[in-house]
Protein backbone atom coordinates (compact mmCIF):
# COMPACT_ATOMS: atom_id res chain seq x y z
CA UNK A 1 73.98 105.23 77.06
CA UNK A 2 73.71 107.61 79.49
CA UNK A 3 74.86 111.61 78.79
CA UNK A 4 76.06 112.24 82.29
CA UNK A 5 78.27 109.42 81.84
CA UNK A 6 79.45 110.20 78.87
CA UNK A 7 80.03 113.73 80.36
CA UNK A 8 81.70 112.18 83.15
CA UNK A 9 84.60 110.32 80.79
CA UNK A 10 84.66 113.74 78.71
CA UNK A 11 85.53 115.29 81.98
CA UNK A 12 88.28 113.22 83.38
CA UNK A 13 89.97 112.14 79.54
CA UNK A 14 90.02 115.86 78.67
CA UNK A 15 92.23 116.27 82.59
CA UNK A 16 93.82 113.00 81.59
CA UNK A 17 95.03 114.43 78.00
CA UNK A 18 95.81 118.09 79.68
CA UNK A 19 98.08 116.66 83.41
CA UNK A 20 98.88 113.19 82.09
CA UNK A 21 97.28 112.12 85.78
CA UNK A 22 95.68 108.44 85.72
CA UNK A 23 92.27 108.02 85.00
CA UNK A 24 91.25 105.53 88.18
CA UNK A 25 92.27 108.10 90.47
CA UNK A 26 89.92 110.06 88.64
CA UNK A 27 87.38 107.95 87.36
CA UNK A 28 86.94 105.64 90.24
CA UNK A 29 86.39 108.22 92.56
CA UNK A 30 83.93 110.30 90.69
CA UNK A 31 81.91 106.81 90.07
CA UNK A 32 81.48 106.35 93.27
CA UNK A 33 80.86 110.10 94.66
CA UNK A 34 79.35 111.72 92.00
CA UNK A 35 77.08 108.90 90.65
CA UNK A 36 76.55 106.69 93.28
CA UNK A 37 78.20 103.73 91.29
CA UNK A 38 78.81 100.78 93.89
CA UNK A 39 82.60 100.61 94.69
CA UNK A 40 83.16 96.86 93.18
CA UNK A 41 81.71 98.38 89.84
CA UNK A 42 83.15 101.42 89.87
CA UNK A 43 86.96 99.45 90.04
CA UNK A 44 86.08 96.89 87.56
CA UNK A 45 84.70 99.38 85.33
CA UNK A 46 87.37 101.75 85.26
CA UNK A 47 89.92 98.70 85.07
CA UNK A 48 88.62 97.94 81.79
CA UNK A 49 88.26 101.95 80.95
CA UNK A 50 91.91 102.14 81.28
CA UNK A 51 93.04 99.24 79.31
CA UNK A 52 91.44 100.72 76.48
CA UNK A 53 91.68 104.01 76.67
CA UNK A 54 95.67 103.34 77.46
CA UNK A 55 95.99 100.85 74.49
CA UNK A 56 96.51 103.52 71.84
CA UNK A 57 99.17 104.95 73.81
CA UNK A 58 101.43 101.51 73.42
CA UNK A 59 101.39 101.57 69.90
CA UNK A 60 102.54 105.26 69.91
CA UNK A 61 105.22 104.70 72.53
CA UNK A 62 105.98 101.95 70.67
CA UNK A 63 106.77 103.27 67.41
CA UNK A 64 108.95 106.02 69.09
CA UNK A 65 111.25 103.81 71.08
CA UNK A 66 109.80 105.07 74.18
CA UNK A 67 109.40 101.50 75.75
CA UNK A 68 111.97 99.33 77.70
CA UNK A 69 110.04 96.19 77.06
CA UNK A 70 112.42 94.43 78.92
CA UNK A 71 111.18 95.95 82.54
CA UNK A 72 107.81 95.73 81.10
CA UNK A 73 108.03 91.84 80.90
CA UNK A 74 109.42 91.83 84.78
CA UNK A 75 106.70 94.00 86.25
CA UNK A 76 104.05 91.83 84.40
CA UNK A 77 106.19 88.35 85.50
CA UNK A 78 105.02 89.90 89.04
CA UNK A 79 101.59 91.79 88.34
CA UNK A 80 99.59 89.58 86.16
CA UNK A 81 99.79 86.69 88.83
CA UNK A 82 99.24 88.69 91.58
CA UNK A 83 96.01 90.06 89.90
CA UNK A 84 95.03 86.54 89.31
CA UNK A 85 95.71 85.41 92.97
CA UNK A 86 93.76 88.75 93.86
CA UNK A 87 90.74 87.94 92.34
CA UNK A 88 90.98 84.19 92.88
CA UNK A 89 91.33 85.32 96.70
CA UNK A 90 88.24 87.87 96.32
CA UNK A 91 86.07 84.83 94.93
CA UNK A 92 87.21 81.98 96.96
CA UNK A 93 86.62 84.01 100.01
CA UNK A 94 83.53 84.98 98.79
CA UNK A 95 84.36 88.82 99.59
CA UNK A 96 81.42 91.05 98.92
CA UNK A 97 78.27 93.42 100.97
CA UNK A 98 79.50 96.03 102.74
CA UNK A 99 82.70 94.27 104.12
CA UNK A 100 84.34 94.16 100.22
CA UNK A 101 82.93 97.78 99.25
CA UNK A 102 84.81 98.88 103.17
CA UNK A 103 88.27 97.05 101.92
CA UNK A 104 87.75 98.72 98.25
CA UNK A 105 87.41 102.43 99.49
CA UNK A 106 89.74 102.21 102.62
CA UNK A 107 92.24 100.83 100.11
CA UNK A 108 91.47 103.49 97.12
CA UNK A 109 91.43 105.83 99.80
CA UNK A 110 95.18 105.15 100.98
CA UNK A 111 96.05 104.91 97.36
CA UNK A 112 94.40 108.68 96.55
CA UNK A 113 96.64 109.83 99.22
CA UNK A 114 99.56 107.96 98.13
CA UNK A 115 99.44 109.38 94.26
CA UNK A 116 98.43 112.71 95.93
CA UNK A 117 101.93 112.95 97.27
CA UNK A 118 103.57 111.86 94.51
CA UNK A 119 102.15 114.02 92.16
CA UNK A 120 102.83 117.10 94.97
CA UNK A 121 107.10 115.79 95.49
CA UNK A 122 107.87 113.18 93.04
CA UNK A 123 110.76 115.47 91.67
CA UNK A 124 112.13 115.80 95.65
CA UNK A 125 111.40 112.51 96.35
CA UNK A 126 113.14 111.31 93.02
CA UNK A 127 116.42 113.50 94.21
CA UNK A 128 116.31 111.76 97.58
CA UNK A 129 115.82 108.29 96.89
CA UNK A 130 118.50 108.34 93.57
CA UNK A 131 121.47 109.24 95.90
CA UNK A 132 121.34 105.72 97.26
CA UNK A 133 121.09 104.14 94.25
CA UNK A 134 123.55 102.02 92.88
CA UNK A 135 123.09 100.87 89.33
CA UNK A 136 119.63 98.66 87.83
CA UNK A 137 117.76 97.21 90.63
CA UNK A 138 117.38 93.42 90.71
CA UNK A 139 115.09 91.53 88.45
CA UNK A 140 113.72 90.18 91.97
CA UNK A 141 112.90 93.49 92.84
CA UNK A 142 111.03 94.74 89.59
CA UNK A 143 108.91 91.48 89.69
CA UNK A 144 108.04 92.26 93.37
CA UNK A 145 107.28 95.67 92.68
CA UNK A 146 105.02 94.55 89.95
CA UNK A 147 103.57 91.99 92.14
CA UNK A 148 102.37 94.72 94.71
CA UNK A 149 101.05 96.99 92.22
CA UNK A 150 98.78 93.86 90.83
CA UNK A 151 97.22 93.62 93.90
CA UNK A 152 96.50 97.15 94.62
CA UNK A 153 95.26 97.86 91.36
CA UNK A 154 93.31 95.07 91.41
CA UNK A 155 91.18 96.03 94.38
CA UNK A 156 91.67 99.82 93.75
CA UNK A 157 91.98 100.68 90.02
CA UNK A 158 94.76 103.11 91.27
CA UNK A 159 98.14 102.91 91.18
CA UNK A 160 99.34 101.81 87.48
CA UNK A 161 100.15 105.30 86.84
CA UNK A 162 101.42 108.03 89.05
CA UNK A 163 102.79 105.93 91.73
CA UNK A 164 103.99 103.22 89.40
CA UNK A 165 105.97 105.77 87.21
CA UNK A 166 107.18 107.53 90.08
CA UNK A 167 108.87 104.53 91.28
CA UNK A 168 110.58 103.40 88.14
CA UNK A 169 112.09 106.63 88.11
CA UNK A 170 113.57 106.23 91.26
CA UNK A 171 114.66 102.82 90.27
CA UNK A 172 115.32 103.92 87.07
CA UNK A 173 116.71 107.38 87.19
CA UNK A 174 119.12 106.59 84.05
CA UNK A 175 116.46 106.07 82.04
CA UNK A 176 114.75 109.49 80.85
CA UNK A 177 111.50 110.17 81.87
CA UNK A 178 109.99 109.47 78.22
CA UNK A 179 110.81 106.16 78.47
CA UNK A 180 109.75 105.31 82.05
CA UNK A 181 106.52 107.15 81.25
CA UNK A 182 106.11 105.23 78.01
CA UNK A 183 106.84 101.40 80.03
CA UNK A 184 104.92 102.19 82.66
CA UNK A 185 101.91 102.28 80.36
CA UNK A 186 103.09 99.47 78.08
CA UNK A 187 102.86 97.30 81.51
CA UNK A 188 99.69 99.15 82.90
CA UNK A 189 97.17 98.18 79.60
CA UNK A 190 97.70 94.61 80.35
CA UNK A 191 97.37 94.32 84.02
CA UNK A 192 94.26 96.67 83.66
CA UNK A 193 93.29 94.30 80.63
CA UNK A 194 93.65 91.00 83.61
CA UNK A 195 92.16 92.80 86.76
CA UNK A 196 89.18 93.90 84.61
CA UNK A 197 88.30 90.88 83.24
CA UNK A 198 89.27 89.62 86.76
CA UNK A 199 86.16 91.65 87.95
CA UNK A 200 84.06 90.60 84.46
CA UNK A 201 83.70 86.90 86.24
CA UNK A 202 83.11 88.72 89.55
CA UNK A 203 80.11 90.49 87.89
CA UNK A 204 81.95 93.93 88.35
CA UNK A 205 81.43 95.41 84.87
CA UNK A 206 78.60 98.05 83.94
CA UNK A 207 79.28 97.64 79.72
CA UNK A 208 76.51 100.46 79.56
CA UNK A 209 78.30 102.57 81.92
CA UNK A 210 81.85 101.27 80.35
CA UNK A 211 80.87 102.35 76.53
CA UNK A 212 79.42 105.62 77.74
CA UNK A 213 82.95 106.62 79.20
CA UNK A 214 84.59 105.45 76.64
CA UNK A 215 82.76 107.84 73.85
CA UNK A 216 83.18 110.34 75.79
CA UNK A 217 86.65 110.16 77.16
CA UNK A 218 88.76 109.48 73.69
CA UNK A 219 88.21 112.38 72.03
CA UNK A 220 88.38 114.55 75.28
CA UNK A 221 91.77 113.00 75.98
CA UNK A 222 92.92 114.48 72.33
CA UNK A 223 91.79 118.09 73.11
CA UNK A 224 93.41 118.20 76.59
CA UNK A 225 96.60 117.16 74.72
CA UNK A 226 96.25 119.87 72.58
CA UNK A 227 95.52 122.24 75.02
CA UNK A 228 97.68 121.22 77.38
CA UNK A 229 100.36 122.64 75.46
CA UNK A 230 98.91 125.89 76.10
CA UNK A 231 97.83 125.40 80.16
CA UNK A 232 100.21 125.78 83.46
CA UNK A 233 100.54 122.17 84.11
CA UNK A 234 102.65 122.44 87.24
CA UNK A 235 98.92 124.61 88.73
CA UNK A 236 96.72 122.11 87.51
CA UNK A 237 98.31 119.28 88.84
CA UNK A 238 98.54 120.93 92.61
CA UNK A 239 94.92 121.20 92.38
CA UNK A 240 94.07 117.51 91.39
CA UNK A 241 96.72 116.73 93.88
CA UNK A 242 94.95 118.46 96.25
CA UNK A 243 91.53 117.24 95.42
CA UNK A 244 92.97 113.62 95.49
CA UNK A 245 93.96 114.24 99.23
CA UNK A 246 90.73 115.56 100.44
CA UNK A 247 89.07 112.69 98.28
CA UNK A 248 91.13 109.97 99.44
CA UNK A 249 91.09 111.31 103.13
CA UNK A 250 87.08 111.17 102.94
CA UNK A 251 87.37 107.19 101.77
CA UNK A 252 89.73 106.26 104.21
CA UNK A 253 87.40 107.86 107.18
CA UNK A 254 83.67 107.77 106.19
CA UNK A 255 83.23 104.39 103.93
C-alpha cells in the first residue's frame, strides 16, 4: 500500500462526504494528473472505487425510503448492457496504446466539462427544462438514458453521479430531490460494479492502488459529512466546478 494513495482517497472521500460531488470526476482525474496512473487504469480503478465506496449508501437509502427502485430497474435494463457491449466493443476491437488512452481522456474530458456545468446551473437548468414537461417520461426513454450513461461511464468513470442525478430531476421533478439522489446511487453501484469488472478482464485494475483508496477514502467520506454540516457548500462546489472545467478543458486539448 502506498501512503500517497491512500492520501489521495482521503482527499477526494473527505470532498466527496463534504459537496456530495462524484468521486470519478475526482478520482480519475487526480490518477491520471497527479500520479501518473495510465488512463485505462485510472477508469477501471475508480469504477470499482465507486461501487464500493457507494454500496453503503444503498443500504442507507434503502432503509429510509429514499429509493424509487422502480426507475432504478429501467436505467439498469439500459446501462448494464450497454456497459457489456462497451467493453465487449473495447476488446473485440482490440482498443488500446495511445489511441484508447486519446478516446479515454478526450471523452473524460467532455464529461468534466459536462458535470462542471451541471454542478455550476443544475437548479436553472432544472427550472428550464421542467416547464416542458408533461408527466413521467417513457420507460423507453429511462432505459435509453441509462443506456448512454453505461457507455460513458464505462470509458470515463464519470457521469453516474452529477450528470445522472441532474437529469432525473429534470425528468423527474415530482420526485424530491432525496429520492432522485438516493436512485441515482442505487443504479450507479451496480453499473460501476459491471464496468469495473468490465475493465478487471481488460487488465484495467491496480488492486494495490484500489485497496489503498479505499482505506483511505471511507473514513474521510464520514468526516466530510460531518463537517459538511458546518462548511458553505454552495462555495465549495463553485470551486470544484471550476477546477473540473479547467481539468476537463486540459484533457480534451493536450491528451
Amino acid at each position: 500500500m502506498d501512503l500517497y494513495y491512500i492520501l489521495a482517497g482521503a482527499s477526494v472521500g473527505f470532498i466527496i462526504g463534504l459537496t456530495g460531488v462524484g468521486g470519478g470526476s475526482l478520482m480519475t482525474p487526480l490518477l491520471v494528473l497527479g500520479f501518473n496512473v495510465q488512463p485505462a487504469i485510472a477508469v477501471g480503478t475508480d469504477l470499482l472505487y465507486a461501487a464500493i465506496t457507494k454500496a453503503g449508501g444503498v443500504y442507507s437509502h434503502h432503509k429510509i425510503k429514499n429509493i424509487n427502485w422502480g426507475i432504478t430497474k429501467k436505467l439498469c435494463i439500459g446501462s448494464i448492457p450497454g456497459s457489456i457491449v462497451c467493453v465487449f466493443a473495447i476488446n473485440y476491437l482490440n482498443l488500446s496504446g495511445d489511441f484508447f488512452e486519446k478516446i479515454i481522456s478526450v471523452t473524460l474530458g467532455v464529461m468534466l466539462i459536462m458535470t462542471s456545468f451541471v454542478i455550476l446551473f443544475k437548479d436553472r437548468l432544472i427550472k428550464t427544462f421542467s416547464k416542458f414537461r408533461k408527466g413521467d417520461p417513457s420507460t423507453g426513454a429511462i432505459i435509453g438514458l441509462g443506456c448512454c450513461l453505461g457507455i460513458l461511464v464505462t470509458i470515463s468513470s464519470v457521469g453516474a453521479g452529477a450528470i445522472g442525478t441532474a437529469l432525473l430531476l429534470i425528468m423527474y421533478p415530482s420526485l424530491s430531490s432525496r429520492k432522485i439522489v438516493g436512485t441515482d446511487i442505487a443504479h450507479a453501484v451496480p453499473l460501476t460494479a459491471i464496468a469495473g469488472f468490465g475493465h478487471l478482464q481488460l487488465g484495467h485494475i491496480d488492486f494495490e492502488l484500489l485497496i489503498s483508496l479505499i482505506i483511505g477514502s471511507l473514513p474521510a467520506i464520514y468526516i466530510g459529512t460531518i463537517v459538511g454540516e458546518k462548511v458553505p457548500e454552495k462555495i465549495l462546489k463553485y470551486l470544484i466546478a471550476t477546477a473540473l472545467l479547467l481539468i476537463g478543458i486540459k484533457f480534451s486539448v493536450t491528451f
